[in-house]
Protein backbone atom coordinates (compact mmCIF):
# COMPACT_ATOMS: atom_id res chain seq x y z
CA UNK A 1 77.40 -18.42 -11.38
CA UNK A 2 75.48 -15.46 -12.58
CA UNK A 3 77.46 -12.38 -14.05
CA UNK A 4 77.03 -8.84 -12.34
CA UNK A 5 75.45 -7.85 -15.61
CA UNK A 6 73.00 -10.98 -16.06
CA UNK A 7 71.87 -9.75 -11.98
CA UNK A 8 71.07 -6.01 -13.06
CA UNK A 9 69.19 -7.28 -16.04
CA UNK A 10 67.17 -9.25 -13.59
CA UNK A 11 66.92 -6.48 -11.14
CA UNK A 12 65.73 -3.98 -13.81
CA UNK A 13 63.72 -5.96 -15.90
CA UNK A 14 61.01 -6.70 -12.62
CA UNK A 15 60.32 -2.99 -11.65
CA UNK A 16 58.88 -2.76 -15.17
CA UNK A 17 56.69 -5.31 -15.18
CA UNK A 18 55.29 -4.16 -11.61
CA UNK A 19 54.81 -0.55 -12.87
CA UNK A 20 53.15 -1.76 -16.47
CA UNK A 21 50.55 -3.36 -13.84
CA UNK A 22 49.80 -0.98 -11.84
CA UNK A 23 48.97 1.19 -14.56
CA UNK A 24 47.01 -1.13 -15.78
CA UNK A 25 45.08 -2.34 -12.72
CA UNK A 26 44.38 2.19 -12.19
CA UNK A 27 43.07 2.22 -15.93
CA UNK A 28 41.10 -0.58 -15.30
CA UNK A 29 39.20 1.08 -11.60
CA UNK A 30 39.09 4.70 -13.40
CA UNK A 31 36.60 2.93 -16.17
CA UNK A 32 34.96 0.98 -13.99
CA UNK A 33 34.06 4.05 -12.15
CA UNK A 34 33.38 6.29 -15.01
CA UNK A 35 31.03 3.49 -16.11
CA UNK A 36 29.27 2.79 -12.61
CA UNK A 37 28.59 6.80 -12.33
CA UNK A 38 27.59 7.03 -16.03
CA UNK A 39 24.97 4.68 -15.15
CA UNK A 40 23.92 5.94 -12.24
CA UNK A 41 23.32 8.84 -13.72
CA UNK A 42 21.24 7.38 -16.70
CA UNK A 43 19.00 5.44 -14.42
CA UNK A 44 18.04 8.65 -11.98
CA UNK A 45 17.25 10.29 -15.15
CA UNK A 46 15.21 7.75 -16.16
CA UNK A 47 13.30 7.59 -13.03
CA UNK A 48 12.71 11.15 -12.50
CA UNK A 49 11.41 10.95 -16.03
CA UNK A 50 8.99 7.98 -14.94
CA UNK A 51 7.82 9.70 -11.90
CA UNK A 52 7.15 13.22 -13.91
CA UNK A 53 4.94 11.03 -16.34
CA UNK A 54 3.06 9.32 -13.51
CA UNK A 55 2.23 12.62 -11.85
CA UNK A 56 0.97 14.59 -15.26
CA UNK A 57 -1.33 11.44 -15.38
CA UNK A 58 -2.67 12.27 -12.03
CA UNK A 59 -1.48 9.60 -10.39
CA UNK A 60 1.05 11.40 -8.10
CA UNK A 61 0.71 12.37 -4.63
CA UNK A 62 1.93 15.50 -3.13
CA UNK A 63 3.63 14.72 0.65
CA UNK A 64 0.61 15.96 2.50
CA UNK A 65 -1.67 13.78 0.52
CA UNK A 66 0.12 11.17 1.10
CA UNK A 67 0.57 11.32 5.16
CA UNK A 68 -3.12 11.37 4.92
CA UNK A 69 -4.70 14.52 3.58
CA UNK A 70 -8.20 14.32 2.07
CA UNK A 71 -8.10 17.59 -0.48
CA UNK A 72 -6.14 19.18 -3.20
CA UNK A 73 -4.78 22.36 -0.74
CA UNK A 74 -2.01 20.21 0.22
CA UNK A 75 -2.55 20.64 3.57
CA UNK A 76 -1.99 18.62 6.74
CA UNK A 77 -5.29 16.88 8.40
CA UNK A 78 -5.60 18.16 12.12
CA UNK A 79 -7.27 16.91 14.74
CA UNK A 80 -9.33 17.34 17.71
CA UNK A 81 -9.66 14.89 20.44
CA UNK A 82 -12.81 14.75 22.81
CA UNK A 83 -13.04 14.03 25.98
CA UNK A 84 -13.37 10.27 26.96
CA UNK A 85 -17.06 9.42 27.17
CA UNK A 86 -18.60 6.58 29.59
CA UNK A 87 -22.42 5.29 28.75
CA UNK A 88 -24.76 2.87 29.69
CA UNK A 89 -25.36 0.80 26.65
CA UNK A 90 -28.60 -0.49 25.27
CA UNK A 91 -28.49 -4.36 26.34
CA UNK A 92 -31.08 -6.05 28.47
CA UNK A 93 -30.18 -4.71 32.28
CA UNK A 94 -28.69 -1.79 31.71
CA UNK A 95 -25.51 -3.14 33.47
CA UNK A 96 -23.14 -2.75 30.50
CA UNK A 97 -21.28 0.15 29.82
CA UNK A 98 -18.59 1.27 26.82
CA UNK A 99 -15.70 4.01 27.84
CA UNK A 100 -15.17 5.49 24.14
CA UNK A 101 -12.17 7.84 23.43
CA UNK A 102 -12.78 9.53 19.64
CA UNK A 103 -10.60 12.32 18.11
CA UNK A 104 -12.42 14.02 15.24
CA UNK A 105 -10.32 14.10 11.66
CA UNK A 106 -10.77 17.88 10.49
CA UNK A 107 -10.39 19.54 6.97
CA UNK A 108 -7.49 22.07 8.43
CA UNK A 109 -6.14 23.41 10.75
CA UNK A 110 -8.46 26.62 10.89
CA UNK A 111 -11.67 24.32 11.27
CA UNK A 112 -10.37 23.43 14.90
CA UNK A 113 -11.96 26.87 16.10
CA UNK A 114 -14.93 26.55 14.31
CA UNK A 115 -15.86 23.10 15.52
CA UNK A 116 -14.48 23.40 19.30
CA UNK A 117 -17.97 26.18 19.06
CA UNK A 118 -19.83 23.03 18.20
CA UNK A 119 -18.12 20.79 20.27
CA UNK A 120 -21.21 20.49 23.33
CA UNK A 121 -23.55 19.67 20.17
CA UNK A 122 -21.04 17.16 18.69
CA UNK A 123 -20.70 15.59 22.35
CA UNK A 124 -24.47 14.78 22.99
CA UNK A 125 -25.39 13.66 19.74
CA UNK A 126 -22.40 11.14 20.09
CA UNK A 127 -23.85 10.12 23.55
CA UNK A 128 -27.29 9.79 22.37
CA UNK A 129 -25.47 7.66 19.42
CA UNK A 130 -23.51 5.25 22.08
CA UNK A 131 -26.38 5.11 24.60
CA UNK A 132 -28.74 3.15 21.70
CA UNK A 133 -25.75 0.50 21.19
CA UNK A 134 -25.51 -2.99 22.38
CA UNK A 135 -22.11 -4.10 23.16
CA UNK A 136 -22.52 -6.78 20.40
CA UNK A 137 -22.74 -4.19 17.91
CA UNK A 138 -20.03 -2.26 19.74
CA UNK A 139 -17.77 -5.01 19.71
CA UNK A 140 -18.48 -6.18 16.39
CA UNK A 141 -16.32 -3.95 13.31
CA UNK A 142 -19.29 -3.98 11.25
CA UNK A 143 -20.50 -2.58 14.66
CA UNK A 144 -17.73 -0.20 15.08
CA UNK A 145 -17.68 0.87 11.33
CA UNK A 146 -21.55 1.95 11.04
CA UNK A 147 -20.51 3.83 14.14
CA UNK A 148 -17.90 5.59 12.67
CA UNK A 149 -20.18 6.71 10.22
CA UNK A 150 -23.28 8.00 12.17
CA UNK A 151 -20.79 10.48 14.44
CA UNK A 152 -19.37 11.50 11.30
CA UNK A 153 -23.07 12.10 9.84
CA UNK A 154 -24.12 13.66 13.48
CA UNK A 155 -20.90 15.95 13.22
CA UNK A 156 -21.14 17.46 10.18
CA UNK A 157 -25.19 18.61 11.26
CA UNK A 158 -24.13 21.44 13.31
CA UNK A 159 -22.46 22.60 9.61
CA UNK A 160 -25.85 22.01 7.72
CA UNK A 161 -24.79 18.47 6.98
CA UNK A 162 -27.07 15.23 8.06
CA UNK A 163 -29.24 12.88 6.41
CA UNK A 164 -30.05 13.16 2.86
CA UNK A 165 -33.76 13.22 2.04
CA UNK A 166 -34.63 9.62 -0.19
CA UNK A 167 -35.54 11.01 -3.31
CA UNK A 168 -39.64 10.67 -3.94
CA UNK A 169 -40.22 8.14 -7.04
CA UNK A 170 -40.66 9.31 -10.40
CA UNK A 171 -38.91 12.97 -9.41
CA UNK A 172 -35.79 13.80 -10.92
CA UNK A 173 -32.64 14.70 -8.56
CA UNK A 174 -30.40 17.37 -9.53
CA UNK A 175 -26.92 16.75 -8.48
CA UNK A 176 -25.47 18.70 -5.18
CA UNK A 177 -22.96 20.83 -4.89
CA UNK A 178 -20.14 19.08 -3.06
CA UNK A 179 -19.94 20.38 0.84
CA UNK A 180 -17.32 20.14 2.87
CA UNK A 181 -18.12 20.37 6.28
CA UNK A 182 -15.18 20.69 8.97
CA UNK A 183 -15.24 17.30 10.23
CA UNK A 184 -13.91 15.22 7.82
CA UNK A 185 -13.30 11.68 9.61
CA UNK A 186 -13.72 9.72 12.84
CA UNK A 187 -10.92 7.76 14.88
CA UNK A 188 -11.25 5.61 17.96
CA UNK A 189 -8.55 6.35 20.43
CA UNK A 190 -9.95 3.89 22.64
CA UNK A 191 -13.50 1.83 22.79
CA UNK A 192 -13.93 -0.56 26.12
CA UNK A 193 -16.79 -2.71 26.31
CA UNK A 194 -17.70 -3.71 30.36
């Protein structure tokens, strides 16, 4: 049989051991964490370096040209809707008809007044555009693109915009100053074909 003193020995000897490893095991989690934030750190750094770089190269974007903004002002696009329009198309008949719904992309927020002035112009040449369609080219996106386009070209002439003049051969052409007209893009909020 064990001695009282061999028993205390025992006793004693284990809370050591326990403590020595807990230590241990609290050393061990404090440098794990000192490392895990250390590099944290040195890898934000090293992306906000990579992204300050990118951006004196201009290849950043600024929030509001990226959610869509054509210009440098950093401003947001706005837009104004149009009525819904209903037409008799251009096919054989007459007995087909497109119900458009188109929401005019603007260059800011202030050029909402300016073209809502416009806006009985804008409307009939965009008629006069829809009534000379056929619903194959409506319902083609070749169709729908070259669409896209002429409203755009039609609302920018109230502005001085339209069709450039083909240049006469032989005659030099002197590079225009850059306009920017209010309307800046064209969006179908809905196009039905009957």
């Amino acid at each position: 049989m064990a001695t009282k003193p061999e028993v205390a020995e025992a006793v004693v000897a284990k809370p050591a051991k326990s403590k020595k490893m807990l230590i241990i095991i609290i050393a061990a989690v404090v440098v794990l964490a000192l490392g895990g934030g250390g590099a944290f750190l040195y890898i934000s750094k090293q992306r906000a370096a990579a992204a300050a770089a990118f951006e004196d190269e201009g290849g950043g974007e600024s929030v509001a040209n990226a959610a869509g903004s054509h210009d440098d002002k950093k401003t947001l696009p706005a837009y104004l809707p149009m009525d819904n329009m209903v037409v008799n198309l251009a096919d054989e008949g007459g007995d087909r008809v497109a119900q458009v719904g188109i929401t005019l992309q603007l260059r800011d927020a202030k050029a909402s007044e300016i073209v809502k002035a416009y806006m009985p112009i804008i409307r009939s040449s965009v008629l006069m555009l829809l009534s000379q369609r056929t619903a194959v080219e409506l319902l083609s996106a070749e169709g729908k693109q070259k669409l896209i386009e002429d409203i755009l070209l039609e609302a920018s002439r109230p502005f001085g915009g339209g069709s450039e003049a083909e240049p006469e051969p032989g005659k030099k052409v002197r590079k225009k100053a850059k306009v920017e007209y209010p309307v800046v893009g064209v969006l179908f909020s809905s196009l039905i074909v009957q």
